[in-house]
PDB file of N, CA and C in Angstrom:
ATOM      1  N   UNK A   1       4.725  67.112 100.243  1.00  0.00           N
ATOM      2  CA  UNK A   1       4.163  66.262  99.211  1.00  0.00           C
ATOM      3  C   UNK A   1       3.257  65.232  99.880  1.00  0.00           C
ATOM      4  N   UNK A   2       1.827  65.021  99.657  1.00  0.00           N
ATOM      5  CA  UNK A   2       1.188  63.968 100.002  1.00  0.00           C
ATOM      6  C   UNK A   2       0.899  62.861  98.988  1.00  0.00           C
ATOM      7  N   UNK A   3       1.087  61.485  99.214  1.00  0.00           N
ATOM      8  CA  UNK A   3       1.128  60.721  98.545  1.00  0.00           C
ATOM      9  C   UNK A   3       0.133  60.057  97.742  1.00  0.00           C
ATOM     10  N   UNK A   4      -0.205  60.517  96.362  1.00  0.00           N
ATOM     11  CA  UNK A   4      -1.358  59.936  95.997  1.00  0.00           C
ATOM     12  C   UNK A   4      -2.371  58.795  96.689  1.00  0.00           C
ATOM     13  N   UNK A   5      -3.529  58.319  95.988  1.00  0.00           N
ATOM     14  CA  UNK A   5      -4.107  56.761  96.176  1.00  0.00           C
ATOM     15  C   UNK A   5      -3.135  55.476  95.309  1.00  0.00           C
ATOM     16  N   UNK A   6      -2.939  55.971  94.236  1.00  0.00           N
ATOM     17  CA  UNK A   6      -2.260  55.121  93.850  1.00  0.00           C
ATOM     18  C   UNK A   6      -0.794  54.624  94.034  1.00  0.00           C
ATOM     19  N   UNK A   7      -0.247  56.059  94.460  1.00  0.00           N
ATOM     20  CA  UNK A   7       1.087  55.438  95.270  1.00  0.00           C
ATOM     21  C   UNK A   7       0.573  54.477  96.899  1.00  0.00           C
ATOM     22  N   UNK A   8      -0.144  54.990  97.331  1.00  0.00           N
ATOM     23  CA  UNK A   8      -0.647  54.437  98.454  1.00  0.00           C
ATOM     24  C   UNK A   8      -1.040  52.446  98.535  1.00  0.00           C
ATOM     25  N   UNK A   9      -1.808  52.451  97.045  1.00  0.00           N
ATOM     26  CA  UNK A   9      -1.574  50.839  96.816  1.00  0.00           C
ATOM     27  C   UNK A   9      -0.437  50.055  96.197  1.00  0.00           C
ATOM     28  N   UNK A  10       0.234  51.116  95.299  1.00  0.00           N
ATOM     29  CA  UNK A  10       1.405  50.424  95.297  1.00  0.00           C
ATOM     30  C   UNK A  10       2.304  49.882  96.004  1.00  0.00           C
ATOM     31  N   UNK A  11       2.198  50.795  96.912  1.00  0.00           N
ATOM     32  CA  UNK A  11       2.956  49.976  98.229  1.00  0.00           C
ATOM     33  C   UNK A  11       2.233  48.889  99.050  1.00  0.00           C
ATOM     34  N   UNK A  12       1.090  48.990  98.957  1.00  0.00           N
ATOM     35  CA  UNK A  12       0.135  47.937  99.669  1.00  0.00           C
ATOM     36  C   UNK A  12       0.806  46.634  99.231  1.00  0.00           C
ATOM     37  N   UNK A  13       0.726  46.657  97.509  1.00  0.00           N
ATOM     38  CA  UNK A  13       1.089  45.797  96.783  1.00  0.00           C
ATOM     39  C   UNK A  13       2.616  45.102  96.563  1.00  0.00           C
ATOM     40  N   UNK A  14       3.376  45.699  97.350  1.00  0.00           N
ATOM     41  CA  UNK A  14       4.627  45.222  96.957  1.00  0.00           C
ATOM     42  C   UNK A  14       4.783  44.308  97.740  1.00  0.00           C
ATOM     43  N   UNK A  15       5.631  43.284  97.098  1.00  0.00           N
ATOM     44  CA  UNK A  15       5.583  42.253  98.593  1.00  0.00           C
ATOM     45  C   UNK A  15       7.281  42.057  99.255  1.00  0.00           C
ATOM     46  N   UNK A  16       7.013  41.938 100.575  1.00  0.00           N
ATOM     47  CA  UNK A  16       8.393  42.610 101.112  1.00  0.00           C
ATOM     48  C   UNK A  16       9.463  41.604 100.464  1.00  0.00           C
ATOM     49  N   UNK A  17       9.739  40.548  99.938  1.00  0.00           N
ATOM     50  CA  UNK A  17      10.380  40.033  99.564  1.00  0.00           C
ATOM     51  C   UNK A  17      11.484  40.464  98.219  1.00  0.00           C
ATOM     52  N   UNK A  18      10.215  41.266  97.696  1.00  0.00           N
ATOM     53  CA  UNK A  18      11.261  41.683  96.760  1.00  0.00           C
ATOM     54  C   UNK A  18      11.876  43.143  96.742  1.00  0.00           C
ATOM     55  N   UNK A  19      11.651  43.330  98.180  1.00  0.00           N
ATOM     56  CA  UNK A  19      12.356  44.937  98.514  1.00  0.00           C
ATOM     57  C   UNK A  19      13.556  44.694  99.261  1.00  0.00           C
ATOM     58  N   UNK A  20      13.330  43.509 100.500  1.00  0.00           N
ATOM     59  CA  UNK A  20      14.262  43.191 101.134  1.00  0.00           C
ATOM     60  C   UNK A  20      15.726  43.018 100.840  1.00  0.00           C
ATOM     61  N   UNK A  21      16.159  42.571  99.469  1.00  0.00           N
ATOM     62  CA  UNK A  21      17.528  42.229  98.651  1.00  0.00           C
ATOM     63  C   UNK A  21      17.840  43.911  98.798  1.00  0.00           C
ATOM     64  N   UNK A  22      17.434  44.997  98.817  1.00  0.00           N
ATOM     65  CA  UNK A  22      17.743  46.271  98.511  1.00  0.00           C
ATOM     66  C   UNK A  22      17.937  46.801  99.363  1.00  0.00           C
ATOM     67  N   UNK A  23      16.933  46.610 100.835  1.00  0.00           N
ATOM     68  CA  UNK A  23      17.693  46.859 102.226  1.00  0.00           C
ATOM     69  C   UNK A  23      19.119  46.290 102.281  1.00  0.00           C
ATOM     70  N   UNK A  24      19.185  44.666 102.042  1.00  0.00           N
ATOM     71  CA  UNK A  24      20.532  44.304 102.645  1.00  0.00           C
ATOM     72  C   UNK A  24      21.488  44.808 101.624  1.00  0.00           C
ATOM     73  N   UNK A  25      21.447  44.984 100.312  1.00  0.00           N
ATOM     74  CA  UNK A  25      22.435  45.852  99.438  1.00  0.00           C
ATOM     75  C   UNK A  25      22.499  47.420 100.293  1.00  0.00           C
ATOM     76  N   UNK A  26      21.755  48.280 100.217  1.00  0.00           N
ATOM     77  CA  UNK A  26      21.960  49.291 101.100  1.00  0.00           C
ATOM     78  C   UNK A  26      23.085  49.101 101.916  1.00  0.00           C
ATOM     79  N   UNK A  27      22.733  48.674 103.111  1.00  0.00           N
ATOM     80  CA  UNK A  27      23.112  48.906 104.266  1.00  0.00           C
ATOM     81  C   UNK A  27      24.786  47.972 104.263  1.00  0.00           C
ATOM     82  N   UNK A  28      24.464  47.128 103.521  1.00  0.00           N
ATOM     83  CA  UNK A  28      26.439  46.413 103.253  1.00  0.00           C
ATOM     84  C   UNK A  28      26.816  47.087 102.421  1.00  0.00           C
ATOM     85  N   UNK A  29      26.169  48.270 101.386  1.00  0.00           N
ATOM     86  CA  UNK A  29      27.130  48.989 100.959  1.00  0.00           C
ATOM     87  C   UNK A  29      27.653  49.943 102.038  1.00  0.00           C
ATOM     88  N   UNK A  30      26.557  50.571 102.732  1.00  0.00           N
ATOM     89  CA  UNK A  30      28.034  51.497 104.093  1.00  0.00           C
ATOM     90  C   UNK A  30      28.129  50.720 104.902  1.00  0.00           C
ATOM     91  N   UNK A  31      28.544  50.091 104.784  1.00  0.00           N
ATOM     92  CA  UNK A  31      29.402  48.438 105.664  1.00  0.00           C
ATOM     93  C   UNK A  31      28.785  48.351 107.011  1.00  0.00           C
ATOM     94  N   UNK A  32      27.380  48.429 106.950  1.00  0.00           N
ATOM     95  CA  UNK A  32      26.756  47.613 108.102  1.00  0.00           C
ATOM     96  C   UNK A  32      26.314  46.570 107.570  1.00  0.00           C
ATOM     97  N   UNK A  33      25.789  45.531 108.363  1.00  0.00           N
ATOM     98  CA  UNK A  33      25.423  43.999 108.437  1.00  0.00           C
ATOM     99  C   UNK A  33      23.949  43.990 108.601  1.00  0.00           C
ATOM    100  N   UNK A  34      23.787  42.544 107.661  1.00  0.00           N
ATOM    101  CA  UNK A  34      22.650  41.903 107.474  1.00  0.00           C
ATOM    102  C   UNK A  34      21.963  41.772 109.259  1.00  0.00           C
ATOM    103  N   UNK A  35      22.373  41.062 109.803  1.00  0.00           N
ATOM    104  CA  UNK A  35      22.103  41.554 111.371  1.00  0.00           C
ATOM    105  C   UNK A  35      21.676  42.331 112.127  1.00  0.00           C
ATOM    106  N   UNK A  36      23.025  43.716 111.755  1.00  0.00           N
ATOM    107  CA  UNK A  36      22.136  44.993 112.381  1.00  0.00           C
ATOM    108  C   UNK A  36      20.341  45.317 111.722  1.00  0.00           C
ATOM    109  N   UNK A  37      20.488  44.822 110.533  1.00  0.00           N
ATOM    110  CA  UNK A  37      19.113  45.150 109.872  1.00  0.00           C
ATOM    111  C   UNK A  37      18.049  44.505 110.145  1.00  0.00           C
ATOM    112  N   UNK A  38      18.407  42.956 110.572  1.00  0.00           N
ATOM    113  CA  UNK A  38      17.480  42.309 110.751  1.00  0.00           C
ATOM    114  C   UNK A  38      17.187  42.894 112.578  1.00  0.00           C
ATOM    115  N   UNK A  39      17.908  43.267 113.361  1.00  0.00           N
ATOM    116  CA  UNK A  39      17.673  44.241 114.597  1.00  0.00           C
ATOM    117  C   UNK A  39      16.843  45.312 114.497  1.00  0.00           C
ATOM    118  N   UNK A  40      17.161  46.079 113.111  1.00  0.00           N
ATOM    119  CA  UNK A  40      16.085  47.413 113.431  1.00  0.00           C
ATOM    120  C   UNK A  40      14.929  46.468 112.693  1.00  0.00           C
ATOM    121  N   UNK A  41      14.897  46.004 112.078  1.00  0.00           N
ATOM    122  CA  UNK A  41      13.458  45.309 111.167  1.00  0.00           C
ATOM    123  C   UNK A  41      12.588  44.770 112.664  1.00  0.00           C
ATOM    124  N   UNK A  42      13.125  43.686 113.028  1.00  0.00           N
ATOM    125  CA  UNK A  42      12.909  43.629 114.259  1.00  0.00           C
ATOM    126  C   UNK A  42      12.143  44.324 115.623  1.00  0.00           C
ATOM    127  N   UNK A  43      12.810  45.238 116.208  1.00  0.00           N
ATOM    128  CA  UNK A  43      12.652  46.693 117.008  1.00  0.00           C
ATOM    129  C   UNK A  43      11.400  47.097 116.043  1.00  0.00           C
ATOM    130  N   UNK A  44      11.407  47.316 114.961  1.00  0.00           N
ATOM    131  CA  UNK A  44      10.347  47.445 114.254  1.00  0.00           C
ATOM    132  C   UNK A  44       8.665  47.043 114.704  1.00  0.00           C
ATOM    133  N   UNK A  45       8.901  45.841 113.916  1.00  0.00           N
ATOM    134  CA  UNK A  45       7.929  44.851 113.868  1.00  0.00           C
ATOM    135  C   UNK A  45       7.719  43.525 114.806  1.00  0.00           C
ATOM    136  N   UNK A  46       8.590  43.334 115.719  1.00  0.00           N
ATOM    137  CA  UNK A  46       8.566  42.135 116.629  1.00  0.00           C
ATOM    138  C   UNK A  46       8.860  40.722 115.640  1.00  0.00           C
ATOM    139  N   UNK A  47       9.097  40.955 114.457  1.00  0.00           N
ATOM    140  CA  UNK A  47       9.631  39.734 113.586  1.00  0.00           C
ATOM    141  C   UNK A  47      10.923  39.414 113.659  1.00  0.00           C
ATOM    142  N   UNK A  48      10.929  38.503 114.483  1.00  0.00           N
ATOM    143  CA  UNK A  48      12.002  37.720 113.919  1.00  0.00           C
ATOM    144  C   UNK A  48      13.162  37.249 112.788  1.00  0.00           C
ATOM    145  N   UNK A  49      14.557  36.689 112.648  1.00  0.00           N
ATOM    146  CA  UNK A  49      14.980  35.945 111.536  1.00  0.00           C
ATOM    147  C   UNK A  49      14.255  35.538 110.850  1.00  0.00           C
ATOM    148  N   UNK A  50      14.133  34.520 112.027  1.00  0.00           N
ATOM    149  CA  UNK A  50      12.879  32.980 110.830  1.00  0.00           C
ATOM    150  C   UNK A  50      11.610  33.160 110.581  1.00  0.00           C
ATOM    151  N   UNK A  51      10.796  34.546 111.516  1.00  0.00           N
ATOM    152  CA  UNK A  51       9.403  34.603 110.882  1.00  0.00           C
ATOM    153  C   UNK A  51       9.857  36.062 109.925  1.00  0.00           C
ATOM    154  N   UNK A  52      10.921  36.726 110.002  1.00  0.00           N
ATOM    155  CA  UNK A  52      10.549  37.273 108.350  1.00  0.00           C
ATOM    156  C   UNK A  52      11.067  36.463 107.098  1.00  0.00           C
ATOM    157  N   UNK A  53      11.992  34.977 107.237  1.00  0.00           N
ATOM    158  CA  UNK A  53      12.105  34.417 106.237  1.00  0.00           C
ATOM    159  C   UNK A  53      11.011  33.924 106.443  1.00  0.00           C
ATOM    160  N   UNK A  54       9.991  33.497 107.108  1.00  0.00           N
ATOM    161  CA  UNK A  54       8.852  33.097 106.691  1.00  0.00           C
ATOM    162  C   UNK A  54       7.667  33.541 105.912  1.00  0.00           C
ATOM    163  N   UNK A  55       7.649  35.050 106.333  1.00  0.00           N
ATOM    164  CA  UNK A  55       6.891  35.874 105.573  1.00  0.00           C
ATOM    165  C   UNK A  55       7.509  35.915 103.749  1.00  0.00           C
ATOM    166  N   UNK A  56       8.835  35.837 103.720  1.00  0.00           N
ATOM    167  CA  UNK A  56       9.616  36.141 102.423  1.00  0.00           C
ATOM    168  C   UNK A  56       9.225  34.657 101.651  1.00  0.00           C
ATOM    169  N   UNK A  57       8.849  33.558 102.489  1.00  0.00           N
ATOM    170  CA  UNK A  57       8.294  32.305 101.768  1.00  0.00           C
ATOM    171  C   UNK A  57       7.012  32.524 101.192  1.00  0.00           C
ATOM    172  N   UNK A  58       6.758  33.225 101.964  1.00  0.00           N
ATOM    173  CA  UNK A  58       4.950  32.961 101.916  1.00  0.00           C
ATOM    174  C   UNK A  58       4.847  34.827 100.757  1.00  0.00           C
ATOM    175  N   UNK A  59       5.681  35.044 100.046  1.00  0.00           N
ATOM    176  CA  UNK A  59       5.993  35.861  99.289  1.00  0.00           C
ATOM    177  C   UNK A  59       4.299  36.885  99.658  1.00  0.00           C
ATOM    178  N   UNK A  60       4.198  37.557 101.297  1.00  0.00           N
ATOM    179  CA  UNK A  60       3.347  38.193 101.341  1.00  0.00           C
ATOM    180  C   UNK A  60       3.794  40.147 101.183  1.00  0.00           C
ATOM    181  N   UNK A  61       2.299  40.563 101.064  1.00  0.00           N
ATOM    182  CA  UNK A  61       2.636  41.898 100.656  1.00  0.00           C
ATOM    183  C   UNK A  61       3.088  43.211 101.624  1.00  0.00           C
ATOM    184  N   UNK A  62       3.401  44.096 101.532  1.00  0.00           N
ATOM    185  CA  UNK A  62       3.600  45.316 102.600  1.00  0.00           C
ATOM    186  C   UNK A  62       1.908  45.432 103.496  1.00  0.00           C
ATOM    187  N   UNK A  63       1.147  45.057 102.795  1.00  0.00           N
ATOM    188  CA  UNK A  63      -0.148  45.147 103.555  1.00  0.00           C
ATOM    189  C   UNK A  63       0.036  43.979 104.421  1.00  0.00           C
ATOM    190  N   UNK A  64       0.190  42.851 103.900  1.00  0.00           N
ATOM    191  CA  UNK A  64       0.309  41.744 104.540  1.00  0.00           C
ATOM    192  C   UNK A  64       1.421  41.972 105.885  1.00  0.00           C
ATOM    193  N   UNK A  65       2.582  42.195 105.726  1.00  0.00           N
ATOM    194  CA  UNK A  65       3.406  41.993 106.633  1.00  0.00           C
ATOM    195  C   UNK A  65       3.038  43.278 107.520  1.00  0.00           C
ATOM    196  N   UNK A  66       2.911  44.309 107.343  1.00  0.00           N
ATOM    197  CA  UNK A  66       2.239  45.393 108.250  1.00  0.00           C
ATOM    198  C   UNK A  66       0.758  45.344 109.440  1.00  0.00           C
ATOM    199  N   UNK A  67      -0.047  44.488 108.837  1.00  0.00           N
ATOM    200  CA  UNK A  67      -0.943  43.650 109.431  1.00  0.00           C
ATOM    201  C   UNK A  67      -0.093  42.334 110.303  1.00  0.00           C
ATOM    202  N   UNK A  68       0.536  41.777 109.653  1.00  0.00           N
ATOM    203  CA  UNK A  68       0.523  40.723 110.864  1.00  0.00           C
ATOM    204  C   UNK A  68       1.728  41.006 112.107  1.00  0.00           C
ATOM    205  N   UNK A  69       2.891  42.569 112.021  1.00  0.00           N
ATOM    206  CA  UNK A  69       3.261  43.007 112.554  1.00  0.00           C
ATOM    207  C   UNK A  69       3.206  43.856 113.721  1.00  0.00           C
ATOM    208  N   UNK A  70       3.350  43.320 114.854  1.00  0.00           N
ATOM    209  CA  UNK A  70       3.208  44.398 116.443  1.00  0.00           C
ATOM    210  C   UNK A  70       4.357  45.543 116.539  1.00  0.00           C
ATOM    211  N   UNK A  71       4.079  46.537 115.856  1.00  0.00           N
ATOM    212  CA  UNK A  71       4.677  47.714 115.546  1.00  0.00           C
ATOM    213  C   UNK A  71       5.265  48.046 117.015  1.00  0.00           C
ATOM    214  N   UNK A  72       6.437  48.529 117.549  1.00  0.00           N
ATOM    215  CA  UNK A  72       6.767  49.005 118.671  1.00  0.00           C
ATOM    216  C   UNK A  72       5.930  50.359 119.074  1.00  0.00           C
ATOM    217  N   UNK A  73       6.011  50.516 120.183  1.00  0.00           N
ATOM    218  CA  UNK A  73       5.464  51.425 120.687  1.00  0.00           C
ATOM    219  C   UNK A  73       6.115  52.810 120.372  1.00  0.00           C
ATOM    220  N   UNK A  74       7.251  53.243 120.551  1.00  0.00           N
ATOM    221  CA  UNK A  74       7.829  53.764 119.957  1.00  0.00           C
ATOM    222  C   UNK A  74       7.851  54.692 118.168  1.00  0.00           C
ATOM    223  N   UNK A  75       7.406  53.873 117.494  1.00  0.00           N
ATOM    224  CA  UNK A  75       7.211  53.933 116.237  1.00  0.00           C
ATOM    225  C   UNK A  75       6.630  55.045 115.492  1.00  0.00           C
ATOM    226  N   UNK A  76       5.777  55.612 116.554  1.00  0.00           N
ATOM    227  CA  UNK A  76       5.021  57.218 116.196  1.00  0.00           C
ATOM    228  C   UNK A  76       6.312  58.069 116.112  1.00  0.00           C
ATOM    229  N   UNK A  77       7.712  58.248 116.817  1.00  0.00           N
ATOM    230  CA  UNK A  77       9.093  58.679 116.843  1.00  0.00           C
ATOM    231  C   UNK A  77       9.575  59.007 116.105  1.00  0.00           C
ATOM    232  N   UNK A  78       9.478  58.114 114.890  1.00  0.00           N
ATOM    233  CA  UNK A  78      10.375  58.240 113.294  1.00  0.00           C
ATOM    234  C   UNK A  78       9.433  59.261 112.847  1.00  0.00           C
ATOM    235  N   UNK A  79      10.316  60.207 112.596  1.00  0.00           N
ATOM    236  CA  UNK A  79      10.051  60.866 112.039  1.00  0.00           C
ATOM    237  C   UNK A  79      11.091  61.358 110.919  1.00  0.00           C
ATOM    238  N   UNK A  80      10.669  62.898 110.359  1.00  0.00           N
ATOM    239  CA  UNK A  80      11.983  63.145 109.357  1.00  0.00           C
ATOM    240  C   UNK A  80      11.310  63.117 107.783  1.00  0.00           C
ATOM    241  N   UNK A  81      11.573  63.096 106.674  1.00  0.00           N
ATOM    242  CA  UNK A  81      11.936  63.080 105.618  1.00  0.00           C
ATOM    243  C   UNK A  81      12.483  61.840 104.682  1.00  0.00           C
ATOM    244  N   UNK A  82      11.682  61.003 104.320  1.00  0.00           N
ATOM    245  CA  UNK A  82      11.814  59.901 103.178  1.00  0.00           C
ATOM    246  C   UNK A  82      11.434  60.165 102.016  1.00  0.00           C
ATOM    247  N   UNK A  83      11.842  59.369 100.890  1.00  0.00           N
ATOM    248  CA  UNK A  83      11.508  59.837  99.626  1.00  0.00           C
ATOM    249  C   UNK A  83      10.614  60.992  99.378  1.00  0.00           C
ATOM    250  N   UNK A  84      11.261  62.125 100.039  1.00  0.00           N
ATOM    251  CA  UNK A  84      10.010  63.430  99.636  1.00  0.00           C
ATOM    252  C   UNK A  84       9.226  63.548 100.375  1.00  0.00           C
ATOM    253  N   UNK A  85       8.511  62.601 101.226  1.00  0.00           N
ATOM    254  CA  UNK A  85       7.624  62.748 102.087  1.00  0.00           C
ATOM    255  C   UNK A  85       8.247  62.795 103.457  1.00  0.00           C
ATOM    256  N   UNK A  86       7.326  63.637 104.394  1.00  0.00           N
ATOM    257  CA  UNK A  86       7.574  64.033 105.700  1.00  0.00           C
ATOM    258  C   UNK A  86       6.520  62.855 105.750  1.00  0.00           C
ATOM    259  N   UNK A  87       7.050  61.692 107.077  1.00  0.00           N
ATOM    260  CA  UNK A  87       6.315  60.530 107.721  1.00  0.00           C
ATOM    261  C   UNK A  87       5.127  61.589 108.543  1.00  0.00           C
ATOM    262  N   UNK A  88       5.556  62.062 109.401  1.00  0.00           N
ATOM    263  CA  UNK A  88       4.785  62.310 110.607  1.00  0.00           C
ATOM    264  C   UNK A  88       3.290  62.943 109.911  1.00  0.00           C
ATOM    265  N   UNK A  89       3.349  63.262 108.686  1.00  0.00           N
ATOM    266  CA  UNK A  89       2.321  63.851 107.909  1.00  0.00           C
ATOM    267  C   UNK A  89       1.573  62.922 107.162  1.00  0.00           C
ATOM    268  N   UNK A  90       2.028  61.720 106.703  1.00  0.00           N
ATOM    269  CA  UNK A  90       1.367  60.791 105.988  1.00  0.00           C
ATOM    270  C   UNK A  90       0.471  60.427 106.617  1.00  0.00           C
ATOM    271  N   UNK A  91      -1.048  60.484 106.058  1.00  0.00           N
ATOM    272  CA  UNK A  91      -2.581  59.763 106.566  1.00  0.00           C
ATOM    273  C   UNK A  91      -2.508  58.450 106.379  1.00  0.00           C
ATOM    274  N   UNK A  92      -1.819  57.771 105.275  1.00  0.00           N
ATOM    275  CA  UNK A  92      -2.530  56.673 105.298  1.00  0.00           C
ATOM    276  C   UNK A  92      -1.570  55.502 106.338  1.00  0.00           C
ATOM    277  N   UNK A  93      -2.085  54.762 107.254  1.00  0.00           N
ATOM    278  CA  UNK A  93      -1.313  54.305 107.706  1.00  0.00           C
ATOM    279  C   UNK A  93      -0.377  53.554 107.464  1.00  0.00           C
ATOM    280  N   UNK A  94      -0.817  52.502 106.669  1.00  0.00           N
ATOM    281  CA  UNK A  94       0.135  51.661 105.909  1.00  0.00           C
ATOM    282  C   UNK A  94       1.539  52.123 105.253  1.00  0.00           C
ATOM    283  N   UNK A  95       1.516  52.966 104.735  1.00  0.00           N
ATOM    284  CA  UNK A  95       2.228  54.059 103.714  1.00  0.00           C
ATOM    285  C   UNK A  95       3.216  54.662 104.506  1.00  0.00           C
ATOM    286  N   UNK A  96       2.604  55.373 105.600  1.00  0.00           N
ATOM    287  CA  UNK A  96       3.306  55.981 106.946  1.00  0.00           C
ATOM    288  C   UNK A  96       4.190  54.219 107.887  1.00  0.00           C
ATOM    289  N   UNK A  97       3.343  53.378 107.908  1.00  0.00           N
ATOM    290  CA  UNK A  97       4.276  52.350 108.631  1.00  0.00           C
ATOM    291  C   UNK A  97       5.757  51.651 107.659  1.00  0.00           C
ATOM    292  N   UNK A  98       5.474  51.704 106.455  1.00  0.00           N
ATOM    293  CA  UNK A  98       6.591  51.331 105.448  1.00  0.00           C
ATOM    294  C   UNK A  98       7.575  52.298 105.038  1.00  0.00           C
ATOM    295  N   UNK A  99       7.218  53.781 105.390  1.00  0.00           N
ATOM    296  CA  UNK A  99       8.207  54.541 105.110  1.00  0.00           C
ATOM    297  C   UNK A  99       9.288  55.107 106.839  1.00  0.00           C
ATOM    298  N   UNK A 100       8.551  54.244 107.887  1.00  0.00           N
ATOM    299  CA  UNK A 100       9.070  54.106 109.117  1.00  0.00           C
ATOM    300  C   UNK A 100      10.163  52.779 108.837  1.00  0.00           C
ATOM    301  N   UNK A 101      10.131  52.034 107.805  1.00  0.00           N
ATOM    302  CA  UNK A 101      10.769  51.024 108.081  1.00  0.00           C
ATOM    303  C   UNK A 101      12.015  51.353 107.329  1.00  0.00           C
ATOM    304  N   UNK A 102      11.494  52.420 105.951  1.00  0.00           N
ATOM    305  CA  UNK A 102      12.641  52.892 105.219  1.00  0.00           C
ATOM    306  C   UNK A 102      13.248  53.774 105.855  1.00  0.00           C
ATOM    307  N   UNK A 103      12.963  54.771 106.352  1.00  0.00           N
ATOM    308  CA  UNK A 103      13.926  55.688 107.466  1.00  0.00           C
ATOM    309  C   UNK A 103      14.560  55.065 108.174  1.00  0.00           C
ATOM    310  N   UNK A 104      14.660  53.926 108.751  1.00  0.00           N
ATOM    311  CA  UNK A 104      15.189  53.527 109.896  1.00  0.00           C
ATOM    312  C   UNK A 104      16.436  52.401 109.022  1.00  0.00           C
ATOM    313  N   UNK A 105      16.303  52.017 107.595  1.00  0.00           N
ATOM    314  CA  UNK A 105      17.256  51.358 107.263  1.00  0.00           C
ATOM    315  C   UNK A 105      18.141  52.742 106.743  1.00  0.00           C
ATOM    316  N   UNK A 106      17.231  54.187 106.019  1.00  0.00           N
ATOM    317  CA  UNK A 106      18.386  54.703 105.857  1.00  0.00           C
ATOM    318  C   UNK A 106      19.291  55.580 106.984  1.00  0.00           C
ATOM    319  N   UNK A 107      18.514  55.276 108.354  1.00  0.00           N
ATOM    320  CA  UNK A 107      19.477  55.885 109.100  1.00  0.00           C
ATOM    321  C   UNK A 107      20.792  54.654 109.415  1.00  0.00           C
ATOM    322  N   UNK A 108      20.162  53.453 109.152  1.00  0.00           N
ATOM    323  CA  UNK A 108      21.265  52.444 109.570  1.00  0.00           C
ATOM    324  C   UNK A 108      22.501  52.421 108.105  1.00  0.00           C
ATOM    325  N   UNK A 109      21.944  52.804 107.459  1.00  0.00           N
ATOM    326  CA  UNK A 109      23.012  52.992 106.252  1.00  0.00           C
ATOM    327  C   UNK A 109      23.614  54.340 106.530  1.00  0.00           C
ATOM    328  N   UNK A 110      23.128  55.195 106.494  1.00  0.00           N
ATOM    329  CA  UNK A 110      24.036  56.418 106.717  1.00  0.00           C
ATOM    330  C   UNK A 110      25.011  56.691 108.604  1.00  0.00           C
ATOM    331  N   UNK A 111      24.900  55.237 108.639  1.00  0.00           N
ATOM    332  CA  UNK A 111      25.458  55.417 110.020  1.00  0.00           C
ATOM    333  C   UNK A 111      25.702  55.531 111.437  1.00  0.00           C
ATOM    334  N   UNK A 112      23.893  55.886 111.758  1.00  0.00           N
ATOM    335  CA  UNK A 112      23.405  56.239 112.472  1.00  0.00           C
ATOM    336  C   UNK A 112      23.754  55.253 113.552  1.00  0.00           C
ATOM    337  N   UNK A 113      24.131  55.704 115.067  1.00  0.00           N
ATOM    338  CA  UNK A 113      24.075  54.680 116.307  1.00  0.00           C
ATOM    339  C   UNK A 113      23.208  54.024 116.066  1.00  0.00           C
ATOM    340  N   UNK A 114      23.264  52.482 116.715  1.00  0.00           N
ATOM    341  CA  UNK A 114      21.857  51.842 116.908  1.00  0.00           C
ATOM    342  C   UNK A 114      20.750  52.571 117.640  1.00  0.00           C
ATOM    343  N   UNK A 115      21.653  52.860 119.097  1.00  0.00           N
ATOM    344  CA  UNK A 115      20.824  53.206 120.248  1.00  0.00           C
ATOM    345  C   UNK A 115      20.363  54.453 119.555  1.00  0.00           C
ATOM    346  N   UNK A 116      20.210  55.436 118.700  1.00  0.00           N
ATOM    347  CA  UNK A 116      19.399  56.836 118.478  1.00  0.00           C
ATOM    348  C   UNK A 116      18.391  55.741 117.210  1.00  0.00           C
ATOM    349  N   UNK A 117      18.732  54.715 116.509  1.00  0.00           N
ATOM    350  CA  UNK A 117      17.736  54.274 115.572  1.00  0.00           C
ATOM    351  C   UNK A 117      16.605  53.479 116.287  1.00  0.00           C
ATOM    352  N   UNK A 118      16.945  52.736 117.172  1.00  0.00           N
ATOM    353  CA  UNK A 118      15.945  52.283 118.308  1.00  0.00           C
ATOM    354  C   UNK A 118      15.514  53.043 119.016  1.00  0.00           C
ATOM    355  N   UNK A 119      15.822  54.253 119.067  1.00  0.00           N
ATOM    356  CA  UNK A 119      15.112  55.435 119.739  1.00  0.00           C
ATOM    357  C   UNK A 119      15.057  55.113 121.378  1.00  0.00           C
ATOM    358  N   UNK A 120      16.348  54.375 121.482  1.00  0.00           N
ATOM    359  CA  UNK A 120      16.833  54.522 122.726  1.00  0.00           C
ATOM    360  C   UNK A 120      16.844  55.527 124.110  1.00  0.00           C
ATOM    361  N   UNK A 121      17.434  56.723 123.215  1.00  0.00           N
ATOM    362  CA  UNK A 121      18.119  57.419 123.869  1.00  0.00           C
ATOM    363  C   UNK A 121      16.751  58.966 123.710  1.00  0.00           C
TER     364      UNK A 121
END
């Protein structure tokens, strides 16, 4: 499945603030911690606690926080299967960097070691 234009700005448009409450519901429902998440978010994006509550102040968008984020090097890695879409196939980048962030919370919800979600190992 490739992802329309308009799914493509919808996500531009969302702003991480109001997705974030749904990561940390996720992942404390299979009884991992706000912590571990803010670790892979982190490993992620090089953001911090206090600069992603800062970003969540400044109520900016998935474009926004993807731009002002230093993506790990690593990050081309995630791969796999998210909502229907295969990542490693998605063109648009943005789209492809936000559904890297959702794979990696649902591997932390379904369990997954840290060290294989940091792509440690």
């Amino acid at each position: 499945m490739k992802p329309s234009n308009t799914h493509n700005e919808r996500i531009a448009n969302l702003t991480f603030a109001s997705v974030y409450p749904h990561y940390i519901a996720k992942v404390q429902r299979k009884g991992r911690t706000k912590e571990e998440l803010h670790q892979v978010i982190e490993w992620l994006t090089s953001f911090d606690q206090k600069q992603l509550q800062k970003l969540m102040d400044e109520n900016v968008t998935f474009k926004t926080f993807f731009e002002r984020a230093n993506l790990h090097p690593n990050a081309s890695s995630i791969t796999g299967l998210i909502c229907g879409y295969r990542i490693e196939e998605i063109e648009n980048t943005l789209t492809r960097q936000t559904r890297y962030l959702d794979k990696l919370v649902d591997e932390l919800a379904n369990g997954k070691k840290m060290e294989k979600i940091l792509r440690t190992l």
